[in-house]
Protein backbone atom coordinates (compact mmCIF):
# COMPACT_ATOMS: atom_id res chain seq x y z
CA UNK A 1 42.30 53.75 0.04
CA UNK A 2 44.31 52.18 3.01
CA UNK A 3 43.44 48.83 3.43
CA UNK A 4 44.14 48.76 6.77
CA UNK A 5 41.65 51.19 7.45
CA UNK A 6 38.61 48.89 6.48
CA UNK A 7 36.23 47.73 9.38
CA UNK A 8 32.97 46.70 7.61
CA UNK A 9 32.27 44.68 4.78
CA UNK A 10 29.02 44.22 3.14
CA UNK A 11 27.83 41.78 0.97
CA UNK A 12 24.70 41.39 -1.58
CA UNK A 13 22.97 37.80 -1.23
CA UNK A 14 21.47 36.61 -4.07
CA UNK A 15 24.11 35.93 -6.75
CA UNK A 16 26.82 36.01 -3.52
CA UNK A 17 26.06 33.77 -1.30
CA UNK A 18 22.81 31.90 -2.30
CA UNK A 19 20.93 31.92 -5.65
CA UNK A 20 18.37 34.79 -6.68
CA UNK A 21 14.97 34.48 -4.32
CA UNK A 22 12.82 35.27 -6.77
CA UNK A 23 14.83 35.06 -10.15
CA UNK A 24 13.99 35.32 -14.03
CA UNK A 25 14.60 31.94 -14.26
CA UNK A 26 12.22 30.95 -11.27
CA UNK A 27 9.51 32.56 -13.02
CA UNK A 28 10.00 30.61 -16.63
CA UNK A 29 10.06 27.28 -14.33
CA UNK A 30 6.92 28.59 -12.36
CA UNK A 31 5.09 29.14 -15.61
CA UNK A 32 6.43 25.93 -17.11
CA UNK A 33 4.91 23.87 -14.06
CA UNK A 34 2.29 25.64 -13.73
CA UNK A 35 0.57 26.37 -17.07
CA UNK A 36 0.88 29.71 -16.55
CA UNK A 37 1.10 32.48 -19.30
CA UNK A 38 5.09 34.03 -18.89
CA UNK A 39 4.33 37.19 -20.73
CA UNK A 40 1.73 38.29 -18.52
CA UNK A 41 3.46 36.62 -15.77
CA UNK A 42 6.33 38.85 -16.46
CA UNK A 43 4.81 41.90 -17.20
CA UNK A 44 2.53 41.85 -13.87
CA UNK A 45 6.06 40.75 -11.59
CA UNK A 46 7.45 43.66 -13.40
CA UNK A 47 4.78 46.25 -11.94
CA UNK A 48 4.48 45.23 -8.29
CA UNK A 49 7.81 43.17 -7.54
CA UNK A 50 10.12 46.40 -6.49
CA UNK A 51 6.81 47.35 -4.49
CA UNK A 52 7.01 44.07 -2.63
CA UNK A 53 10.51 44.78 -1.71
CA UNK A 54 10.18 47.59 -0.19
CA UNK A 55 7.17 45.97 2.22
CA UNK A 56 4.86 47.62 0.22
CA UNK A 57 2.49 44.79 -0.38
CA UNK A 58 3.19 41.37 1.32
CA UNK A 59 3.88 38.35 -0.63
CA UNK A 60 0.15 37.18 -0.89
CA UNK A 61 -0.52 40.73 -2.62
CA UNK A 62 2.12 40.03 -4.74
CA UNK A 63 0.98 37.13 -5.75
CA UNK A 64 -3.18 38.81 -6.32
CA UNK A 65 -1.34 40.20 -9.13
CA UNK A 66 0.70 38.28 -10.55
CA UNK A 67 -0.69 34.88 -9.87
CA UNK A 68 -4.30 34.44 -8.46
CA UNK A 69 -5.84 37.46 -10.88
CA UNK A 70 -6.96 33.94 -12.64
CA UNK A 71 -9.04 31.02 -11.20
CA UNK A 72 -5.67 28.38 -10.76
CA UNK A 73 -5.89 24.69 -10.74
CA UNK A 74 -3.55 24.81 -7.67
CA UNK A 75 -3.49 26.34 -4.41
CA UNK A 76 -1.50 29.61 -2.94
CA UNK A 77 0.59 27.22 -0.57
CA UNK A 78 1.47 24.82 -3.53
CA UNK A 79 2.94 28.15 -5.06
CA UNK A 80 4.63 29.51 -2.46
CA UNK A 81 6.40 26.01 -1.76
CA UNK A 82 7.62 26.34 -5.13
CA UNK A 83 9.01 30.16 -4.53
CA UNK A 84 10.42 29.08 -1.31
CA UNK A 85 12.11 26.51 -2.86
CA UNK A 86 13.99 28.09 -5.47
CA UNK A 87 16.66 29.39 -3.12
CA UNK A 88 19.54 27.22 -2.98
CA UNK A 89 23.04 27.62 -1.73
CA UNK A 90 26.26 28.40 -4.54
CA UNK A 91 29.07 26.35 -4.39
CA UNK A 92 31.29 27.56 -1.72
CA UNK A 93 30.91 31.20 -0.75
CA UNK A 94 28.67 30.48 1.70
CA UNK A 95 30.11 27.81 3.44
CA UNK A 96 33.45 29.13 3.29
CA UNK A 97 32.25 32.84 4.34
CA UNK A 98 30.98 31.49 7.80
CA UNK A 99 34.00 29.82 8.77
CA UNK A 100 36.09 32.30 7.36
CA UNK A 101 34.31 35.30 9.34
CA UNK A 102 35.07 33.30 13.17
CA UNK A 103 38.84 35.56 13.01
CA UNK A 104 38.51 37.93 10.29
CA UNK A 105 38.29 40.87 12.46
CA UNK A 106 35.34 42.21 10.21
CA UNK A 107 32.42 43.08 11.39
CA UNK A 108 30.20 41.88 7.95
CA UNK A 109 26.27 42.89 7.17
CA UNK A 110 24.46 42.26 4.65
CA UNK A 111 22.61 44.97 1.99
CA UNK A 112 20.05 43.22 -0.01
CA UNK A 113 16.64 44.05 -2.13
CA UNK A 114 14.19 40.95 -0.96
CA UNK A 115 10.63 40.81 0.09
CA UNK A 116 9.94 40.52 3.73
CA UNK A 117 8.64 36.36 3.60
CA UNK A 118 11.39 35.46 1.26
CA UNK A 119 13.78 37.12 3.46
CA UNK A 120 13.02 35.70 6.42
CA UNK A 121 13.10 32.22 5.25
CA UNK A 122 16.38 32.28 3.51
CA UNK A 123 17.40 34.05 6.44
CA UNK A 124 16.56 31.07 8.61
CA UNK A 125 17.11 28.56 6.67
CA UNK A 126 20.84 29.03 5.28
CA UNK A 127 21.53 30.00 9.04
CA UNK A 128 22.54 33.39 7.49
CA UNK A 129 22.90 34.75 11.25
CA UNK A 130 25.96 32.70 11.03
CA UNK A 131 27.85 35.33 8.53
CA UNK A 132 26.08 38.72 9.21
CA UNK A 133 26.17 40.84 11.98
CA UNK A 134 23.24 42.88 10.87
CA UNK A 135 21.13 42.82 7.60
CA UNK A 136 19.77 45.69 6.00
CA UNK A 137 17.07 44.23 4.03
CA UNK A 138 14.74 46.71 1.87
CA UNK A 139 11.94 45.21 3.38
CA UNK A 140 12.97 46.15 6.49
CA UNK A 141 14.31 49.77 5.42
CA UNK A 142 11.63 50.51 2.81
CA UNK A 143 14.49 51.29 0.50
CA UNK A 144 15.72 49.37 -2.18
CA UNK A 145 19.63 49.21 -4.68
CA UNK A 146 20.47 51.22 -5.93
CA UNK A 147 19.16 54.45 -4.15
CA UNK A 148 21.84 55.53 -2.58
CA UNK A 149 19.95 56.14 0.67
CA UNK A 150 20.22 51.90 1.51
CA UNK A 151 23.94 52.55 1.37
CA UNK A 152 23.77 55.18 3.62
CA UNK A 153 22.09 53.81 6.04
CA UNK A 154 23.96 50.66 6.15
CA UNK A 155 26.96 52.73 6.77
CA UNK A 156 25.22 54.53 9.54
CA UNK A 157 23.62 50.84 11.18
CA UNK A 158 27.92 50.09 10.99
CA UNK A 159 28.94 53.57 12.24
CA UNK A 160 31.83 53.45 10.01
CA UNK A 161 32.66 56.03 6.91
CA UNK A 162 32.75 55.29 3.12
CA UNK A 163 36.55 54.65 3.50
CA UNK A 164 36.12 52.31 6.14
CA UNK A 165 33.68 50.14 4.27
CA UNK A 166 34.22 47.38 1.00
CA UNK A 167 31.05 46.16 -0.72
CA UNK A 168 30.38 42.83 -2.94
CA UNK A 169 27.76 42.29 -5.22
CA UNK A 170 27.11 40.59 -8.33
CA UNK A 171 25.64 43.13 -10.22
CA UNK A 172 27.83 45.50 -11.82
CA UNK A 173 25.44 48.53 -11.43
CA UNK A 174 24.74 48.21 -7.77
CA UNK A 175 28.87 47.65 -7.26
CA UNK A 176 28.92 51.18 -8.97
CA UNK A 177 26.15 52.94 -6.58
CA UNK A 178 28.47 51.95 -3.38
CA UNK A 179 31.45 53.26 -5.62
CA UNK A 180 29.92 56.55 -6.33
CA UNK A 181 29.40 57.04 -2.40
CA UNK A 182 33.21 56.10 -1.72
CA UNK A 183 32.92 52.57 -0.57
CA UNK A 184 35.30 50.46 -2.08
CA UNK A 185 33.52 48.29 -4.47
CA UNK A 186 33.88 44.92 -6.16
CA UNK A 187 31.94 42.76 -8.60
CA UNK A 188 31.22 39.32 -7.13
CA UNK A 189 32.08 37.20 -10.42
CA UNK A 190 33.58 34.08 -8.73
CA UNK A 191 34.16 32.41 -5.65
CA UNK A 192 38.07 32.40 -6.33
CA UNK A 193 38.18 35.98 -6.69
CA UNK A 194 36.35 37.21 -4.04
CA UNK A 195 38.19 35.04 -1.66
CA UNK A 196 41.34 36.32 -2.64
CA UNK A 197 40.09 39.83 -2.19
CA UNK A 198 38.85 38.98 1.43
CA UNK A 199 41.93 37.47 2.23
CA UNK A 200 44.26 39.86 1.21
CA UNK A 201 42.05 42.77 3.44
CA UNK A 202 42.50 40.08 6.16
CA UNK A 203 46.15 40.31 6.17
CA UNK A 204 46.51 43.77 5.71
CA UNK A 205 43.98 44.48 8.87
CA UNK A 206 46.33 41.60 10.45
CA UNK A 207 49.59 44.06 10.48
């Protein structure tokens, strides 16, 4: 593909730019502070988390099922404090990303899988406006990685072709589903190399 022909890039979130919203390892620290029984914990965020993505249920739903099917010794705001909080920024994509993107010459939108309240508050409050352009969120979209239709539609919100477009995300099987499509498509795996990657389609848009 001719680099120079690249005029989107798109770019995962959690694992990217800012840690998972609602993680594996959020949920062994929930039921660690909580007293709460992981298994079942696990098993019931298994059956109604991709629903919750996709807007299908809203986050207090979510949590009727996986949290509050069980008289609790603490309160629904208490919990969702502690969800909230588990988002945190990674060492210097983020940071780096919103500078970088003031002369790029990219136009750069998100594609992510992330229930509608989470969304909105990482959105807000990692000033996330600050790197995207647009966000195509499945609980916006109703569609979640890695049907191939979230791709699609991203590259229709950009207007732009499969050979116009470069993707990053952490996971290797969701780097594949852009792939498959025609995007080109890279494996977030480090700060270092991903930067180097951007940089290098910044000089060849540059010529």
């Amino acid at each position: 593909m001719e680099a120079t022909s690249v005029k989107v890039l798109f770019f995962d979130i959690g694992g990217v730019l800012l840690t998972n919203g609602w993680g594996h390892e959020s949920r062994q620290e929930a039921a660690r502070l909580f007293g709460l029984n992981y298994k079942e914990l696990s098993e019931l965020h298994t059956f109604i988390f991709n629903v919750y993505e996709a807007s299908g249920v809203d986050l207090d739903e979510y949590l009727d099922t996986v949290i509050f099917n069980h008289p609790r010794d603490f309160t629904r705001e208490d919990f969702k404090n502690f969800m909230f909080k588990q988002s945190k920024e990674l060492p210097d994509m983020l940071k780096w990303l919103k500078e970088w993107k003031k002369d790029c010459g990219f136009r750069i939108i998100a594609i992510n899988n992330e229930g509608k309240e989470l969304n909105d508050y990482r959105v807000k409050k990692f000033k996330l406006h600050e790197v995207f352009d647009a966000f195509v969120s499945s609980c916006e979209v109703k569609i979640r990685k890695p049907d191939p239709a979230i791709f699609k539609l991203a590259m229709g919100v950009a207007l732009a072709s499969p050979q116009e477009c470069v993707y990053f995300d952490d996971r290797k099987m969701f780097a594949m589903a852009a792939d498959k499509l025609g995007m080109e498509a890279h494996q977030h795996t480090s700060f270092e190399e991903t930067k180097e990657i951007l940089e290098n389609l910044k000089k060849e848009n540059l010529k």
